[in-house]
N, C-alpha and C. Protein backbone atom coordinates (compact mmCIF):
# COMPACT_ATOMS: atom_id res chain seq x y z
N UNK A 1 -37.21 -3.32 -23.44
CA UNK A 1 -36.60 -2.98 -24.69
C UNK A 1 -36.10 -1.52 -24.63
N UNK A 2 -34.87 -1.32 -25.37
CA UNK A 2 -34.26 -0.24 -25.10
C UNK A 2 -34.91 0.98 -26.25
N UNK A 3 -35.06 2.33 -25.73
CA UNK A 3 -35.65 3.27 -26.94
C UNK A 3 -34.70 3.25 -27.79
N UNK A 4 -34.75 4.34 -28.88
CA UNK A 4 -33.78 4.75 -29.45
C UNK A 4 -32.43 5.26 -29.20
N UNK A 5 -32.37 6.61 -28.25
CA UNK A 5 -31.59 6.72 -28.00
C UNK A 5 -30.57 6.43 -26.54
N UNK A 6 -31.28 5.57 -25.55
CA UNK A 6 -31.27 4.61 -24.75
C UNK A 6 -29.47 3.69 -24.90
N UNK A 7 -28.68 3.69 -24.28
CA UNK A 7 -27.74 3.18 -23.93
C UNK A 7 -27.82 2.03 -22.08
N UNK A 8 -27.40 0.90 -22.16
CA UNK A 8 -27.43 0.32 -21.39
C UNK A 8 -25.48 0.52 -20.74
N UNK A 9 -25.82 1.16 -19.28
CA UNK A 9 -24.25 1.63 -18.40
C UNK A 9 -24.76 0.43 -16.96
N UNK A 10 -23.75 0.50 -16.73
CA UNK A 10 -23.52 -0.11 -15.43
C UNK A 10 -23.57 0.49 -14.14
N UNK A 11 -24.36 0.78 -13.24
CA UNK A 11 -24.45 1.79 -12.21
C UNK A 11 -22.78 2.04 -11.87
N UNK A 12 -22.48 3.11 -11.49
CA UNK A 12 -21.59 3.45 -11.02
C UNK A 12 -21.91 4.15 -9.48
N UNK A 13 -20.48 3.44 -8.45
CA UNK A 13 -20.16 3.87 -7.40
C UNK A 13 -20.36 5.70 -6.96
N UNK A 14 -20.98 5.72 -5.65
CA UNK A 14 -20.41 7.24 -5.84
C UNK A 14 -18.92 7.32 -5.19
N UNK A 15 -18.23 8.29 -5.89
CA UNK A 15 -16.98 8.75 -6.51
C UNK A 15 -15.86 8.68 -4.66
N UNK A 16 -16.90 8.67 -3.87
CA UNK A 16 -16.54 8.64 -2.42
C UNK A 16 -16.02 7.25 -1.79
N UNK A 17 -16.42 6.54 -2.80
CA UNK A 17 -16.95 4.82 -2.62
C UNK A 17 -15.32 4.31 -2.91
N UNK A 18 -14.42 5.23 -3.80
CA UNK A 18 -13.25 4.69 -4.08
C UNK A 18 -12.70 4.71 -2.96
N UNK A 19 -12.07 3.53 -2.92
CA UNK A 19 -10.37 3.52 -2.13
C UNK A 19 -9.27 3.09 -2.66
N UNK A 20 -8.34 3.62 -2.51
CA UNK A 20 -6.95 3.41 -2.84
C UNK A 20 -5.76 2.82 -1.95
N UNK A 21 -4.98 2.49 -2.48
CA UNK A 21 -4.21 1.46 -1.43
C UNK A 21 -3.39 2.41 -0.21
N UNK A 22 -3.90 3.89 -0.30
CA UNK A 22 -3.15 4.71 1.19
C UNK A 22 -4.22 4.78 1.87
N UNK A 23 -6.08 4.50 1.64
CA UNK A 23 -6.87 4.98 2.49
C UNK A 23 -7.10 3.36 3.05
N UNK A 24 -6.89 2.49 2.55
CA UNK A 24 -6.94 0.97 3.51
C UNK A 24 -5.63 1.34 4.36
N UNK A 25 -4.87 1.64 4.30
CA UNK A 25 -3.91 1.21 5.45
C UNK A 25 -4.50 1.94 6.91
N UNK A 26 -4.07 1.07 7.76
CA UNK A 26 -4.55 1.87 9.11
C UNK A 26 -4.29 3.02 9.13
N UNK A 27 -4.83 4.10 10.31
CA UNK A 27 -4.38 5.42 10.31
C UNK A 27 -3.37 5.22 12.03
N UNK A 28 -2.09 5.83 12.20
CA UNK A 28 -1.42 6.41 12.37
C UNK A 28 -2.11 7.14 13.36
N UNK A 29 -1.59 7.20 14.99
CA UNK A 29 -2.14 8.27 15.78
C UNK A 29 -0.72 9.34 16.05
N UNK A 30 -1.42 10.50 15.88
CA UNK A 30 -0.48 11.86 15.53
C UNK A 30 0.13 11.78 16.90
N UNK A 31 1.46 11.61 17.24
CA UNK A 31 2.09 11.97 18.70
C UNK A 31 3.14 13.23 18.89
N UNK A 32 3.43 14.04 17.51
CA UNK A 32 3.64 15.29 17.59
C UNK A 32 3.02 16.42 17.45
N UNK A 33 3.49 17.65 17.33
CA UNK A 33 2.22 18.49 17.12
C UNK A 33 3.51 20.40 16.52
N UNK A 34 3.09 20.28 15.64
CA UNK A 34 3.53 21.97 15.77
C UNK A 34 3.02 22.79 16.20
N UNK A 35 3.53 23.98 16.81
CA UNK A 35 3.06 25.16 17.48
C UNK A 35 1.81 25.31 17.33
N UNK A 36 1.04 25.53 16.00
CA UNK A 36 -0.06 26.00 16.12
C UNK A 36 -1.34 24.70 16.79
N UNK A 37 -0.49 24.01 16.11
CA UNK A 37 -1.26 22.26 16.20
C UNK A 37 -1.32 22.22 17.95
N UNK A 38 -0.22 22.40 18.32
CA UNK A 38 -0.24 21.97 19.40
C UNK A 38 -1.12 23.36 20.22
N UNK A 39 -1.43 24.52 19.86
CA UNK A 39 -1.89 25.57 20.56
C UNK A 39 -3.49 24.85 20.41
N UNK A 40 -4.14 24.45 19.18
CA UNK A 40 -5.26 24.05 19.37
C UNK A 40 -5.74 22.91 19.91
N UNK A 41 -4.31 22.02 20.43
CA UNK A 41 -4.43 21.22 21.40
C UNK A 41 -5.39 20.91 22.34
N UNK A 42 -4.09 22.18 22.82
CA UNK A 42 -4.81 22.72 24.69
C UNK A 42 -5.97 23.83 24.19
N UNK A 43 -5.83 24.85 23.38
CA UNK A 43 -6.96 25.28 23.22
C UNK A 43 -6.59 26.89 23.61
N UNK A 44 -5.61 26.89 23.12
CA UNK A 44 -5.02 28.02 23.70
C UNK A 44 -4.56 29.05 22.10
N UNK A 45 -3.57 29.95 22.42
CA UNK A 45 -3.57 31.08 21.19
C UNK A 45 -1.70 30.48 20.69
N UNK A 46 -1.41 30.55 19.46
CA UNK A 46 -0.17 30.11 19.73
C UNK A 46 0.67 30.92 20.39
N UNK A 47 0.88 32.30 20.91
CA UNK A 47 1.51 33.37 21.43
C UNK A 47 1.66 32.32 23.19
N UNK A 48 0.29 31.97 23.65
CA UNK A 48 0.30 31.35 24.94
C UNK A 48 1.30 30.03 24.55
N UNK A 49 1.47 29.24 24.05
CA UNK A 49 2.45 27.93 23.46
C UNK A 49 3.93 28.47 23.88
N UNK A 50 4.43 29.58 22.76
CA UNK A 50 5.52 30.32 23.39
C UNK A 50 5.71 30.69 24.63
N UNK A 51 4.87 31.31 25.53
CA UNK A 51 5.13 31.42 26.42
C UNK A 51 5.68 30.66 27.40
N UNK A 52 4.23 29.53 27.55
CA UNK A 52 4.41 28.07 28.61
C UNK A 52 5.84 27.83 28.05
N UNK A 53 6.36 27.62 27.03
CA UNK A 53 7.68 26.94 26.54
C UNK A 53 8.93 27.76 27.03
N UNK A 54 8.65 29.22 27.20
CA UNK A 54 9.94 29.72 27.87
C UNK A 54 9.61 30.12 29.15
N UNK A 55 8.48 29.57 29.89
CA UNK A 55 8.69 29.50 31.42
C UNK A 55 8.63 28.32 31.85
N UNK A 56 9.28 27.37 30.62
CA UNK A 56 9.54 26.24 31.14
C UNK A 56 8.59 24.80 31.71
N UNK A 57 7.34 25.01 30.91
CA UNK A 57 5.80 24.56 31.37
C UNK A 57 6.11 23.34 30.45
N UNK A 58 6.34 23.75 29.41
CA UNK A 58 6.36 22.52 27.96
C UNK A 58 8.24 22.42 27.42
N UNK A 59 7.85 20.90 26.73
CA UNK A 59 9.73 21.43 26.29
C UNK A 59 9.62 20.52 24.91
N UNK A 60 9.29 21.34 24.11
CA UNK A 60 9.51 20.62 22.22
C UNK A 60 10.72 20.38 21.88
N UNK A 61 10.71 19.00 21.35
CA UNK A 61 11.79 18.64 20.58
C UNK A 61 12.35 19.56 19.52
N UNK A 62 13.51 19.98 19.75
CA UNK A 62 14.05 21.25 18.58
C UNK A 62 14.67 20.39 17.48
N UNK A 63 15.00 19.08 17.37
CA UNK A 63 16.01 18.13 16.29
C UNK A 63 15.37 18.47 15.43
N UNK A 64 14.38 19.17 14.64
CA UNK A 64 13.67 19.57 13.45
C UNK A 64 13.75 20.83 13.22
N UNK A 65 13.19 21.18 12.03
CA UNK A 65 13.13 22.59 11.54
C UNK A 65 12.23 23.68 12.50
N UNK A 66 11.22 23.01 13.25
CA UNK A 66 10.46 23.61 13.62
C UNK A 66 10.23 22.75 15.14
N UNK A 67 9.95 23.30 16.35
CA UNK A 67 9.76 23.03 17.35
C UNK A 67 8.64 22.06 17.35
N UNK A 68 8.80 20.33 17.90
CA UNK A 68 7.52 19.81 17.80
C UNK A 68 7.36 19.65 19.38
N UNK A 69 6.12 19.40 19.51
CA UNK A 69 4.94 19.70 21.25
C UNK A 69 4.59 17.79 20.69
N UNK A 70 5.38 17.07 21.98
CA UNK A 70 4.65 15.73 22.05
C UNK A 70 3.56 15.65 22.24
N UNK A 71 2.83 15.14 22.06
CA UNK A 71 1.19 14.91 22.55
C UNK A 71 1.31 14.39 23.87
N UNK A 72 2.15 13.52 24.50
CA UNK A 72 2.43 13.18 25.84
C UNK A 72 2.56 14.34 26.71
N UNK A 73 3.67 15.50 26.58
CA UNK A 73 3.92 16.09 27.11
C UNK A 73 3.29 17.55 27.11
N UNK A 74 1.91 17.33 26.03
CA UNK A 74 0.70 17.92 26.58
C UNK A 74 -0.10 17.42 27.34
N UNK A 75 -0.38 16.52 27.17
CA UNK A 75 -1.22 15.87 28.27
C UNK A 75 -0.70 16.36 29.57
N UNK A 76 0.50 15.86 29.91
CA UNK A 76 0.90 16.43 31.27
C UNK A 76 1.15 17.17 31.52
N UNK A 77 1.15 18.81 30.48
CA UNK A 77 1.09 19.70 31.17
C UNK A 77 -0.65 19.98 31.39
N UNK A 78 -1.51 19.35 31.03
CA UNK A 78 -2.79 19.32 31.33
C UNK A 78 -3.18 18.84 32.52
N UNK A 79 -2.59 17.76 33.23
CA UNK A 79 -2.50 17.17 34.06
C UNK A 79 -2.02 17.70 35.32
N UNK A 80 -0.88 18.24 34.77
CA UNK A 80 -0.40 19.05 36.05
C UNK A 80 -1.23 20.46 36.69
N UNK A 81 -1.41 21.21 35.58
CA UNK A 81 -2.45 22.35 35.62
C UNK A 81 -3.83 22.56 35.70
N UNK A 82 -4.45 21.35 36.03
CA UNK A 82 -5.89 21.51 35.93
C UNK A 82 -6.14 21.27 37.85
């Protein structure tokens, strides 16, 4: 029996528990990367990114606003340099 001031609620989810119809869709594996993105890639400083790129180590797609670093064509400069 309920007290006085006693209300009967329905447990609620924790708030984490929601999903929405963008967190069901699969996720998407990232195959570009911007400068900095791509500096923490390899693991490097972005100043080193610039560099490798004008001695010709890496070569980002420029068709964008901003230089993108394939994820492929990190790998192989990983590949080549290790």
């Amino acid at each position: 029996m309920l007290k006085e001031n006693e209300q009967l609620t329905k447990p609620r989810a924790p708030r984490h528990c929601h999903t929405n119809a963008w967190e069901t869709k699969t996720s998407v594996e990232k195959k570009g990367f911007k400068r900095a993105e791509a500096a923490t890639y390899l693991g490097v400083t972005a100043v080193t990114i610039d560099r490798l790129t004008k001695r010709g180590l890496l070569h980002p797609s420029r068709a964008l606003r901003h230089p993108i670093y394939s994820r492929d064509d990190l790998d192989r400069f990983l590949r080549e340099t290790s």
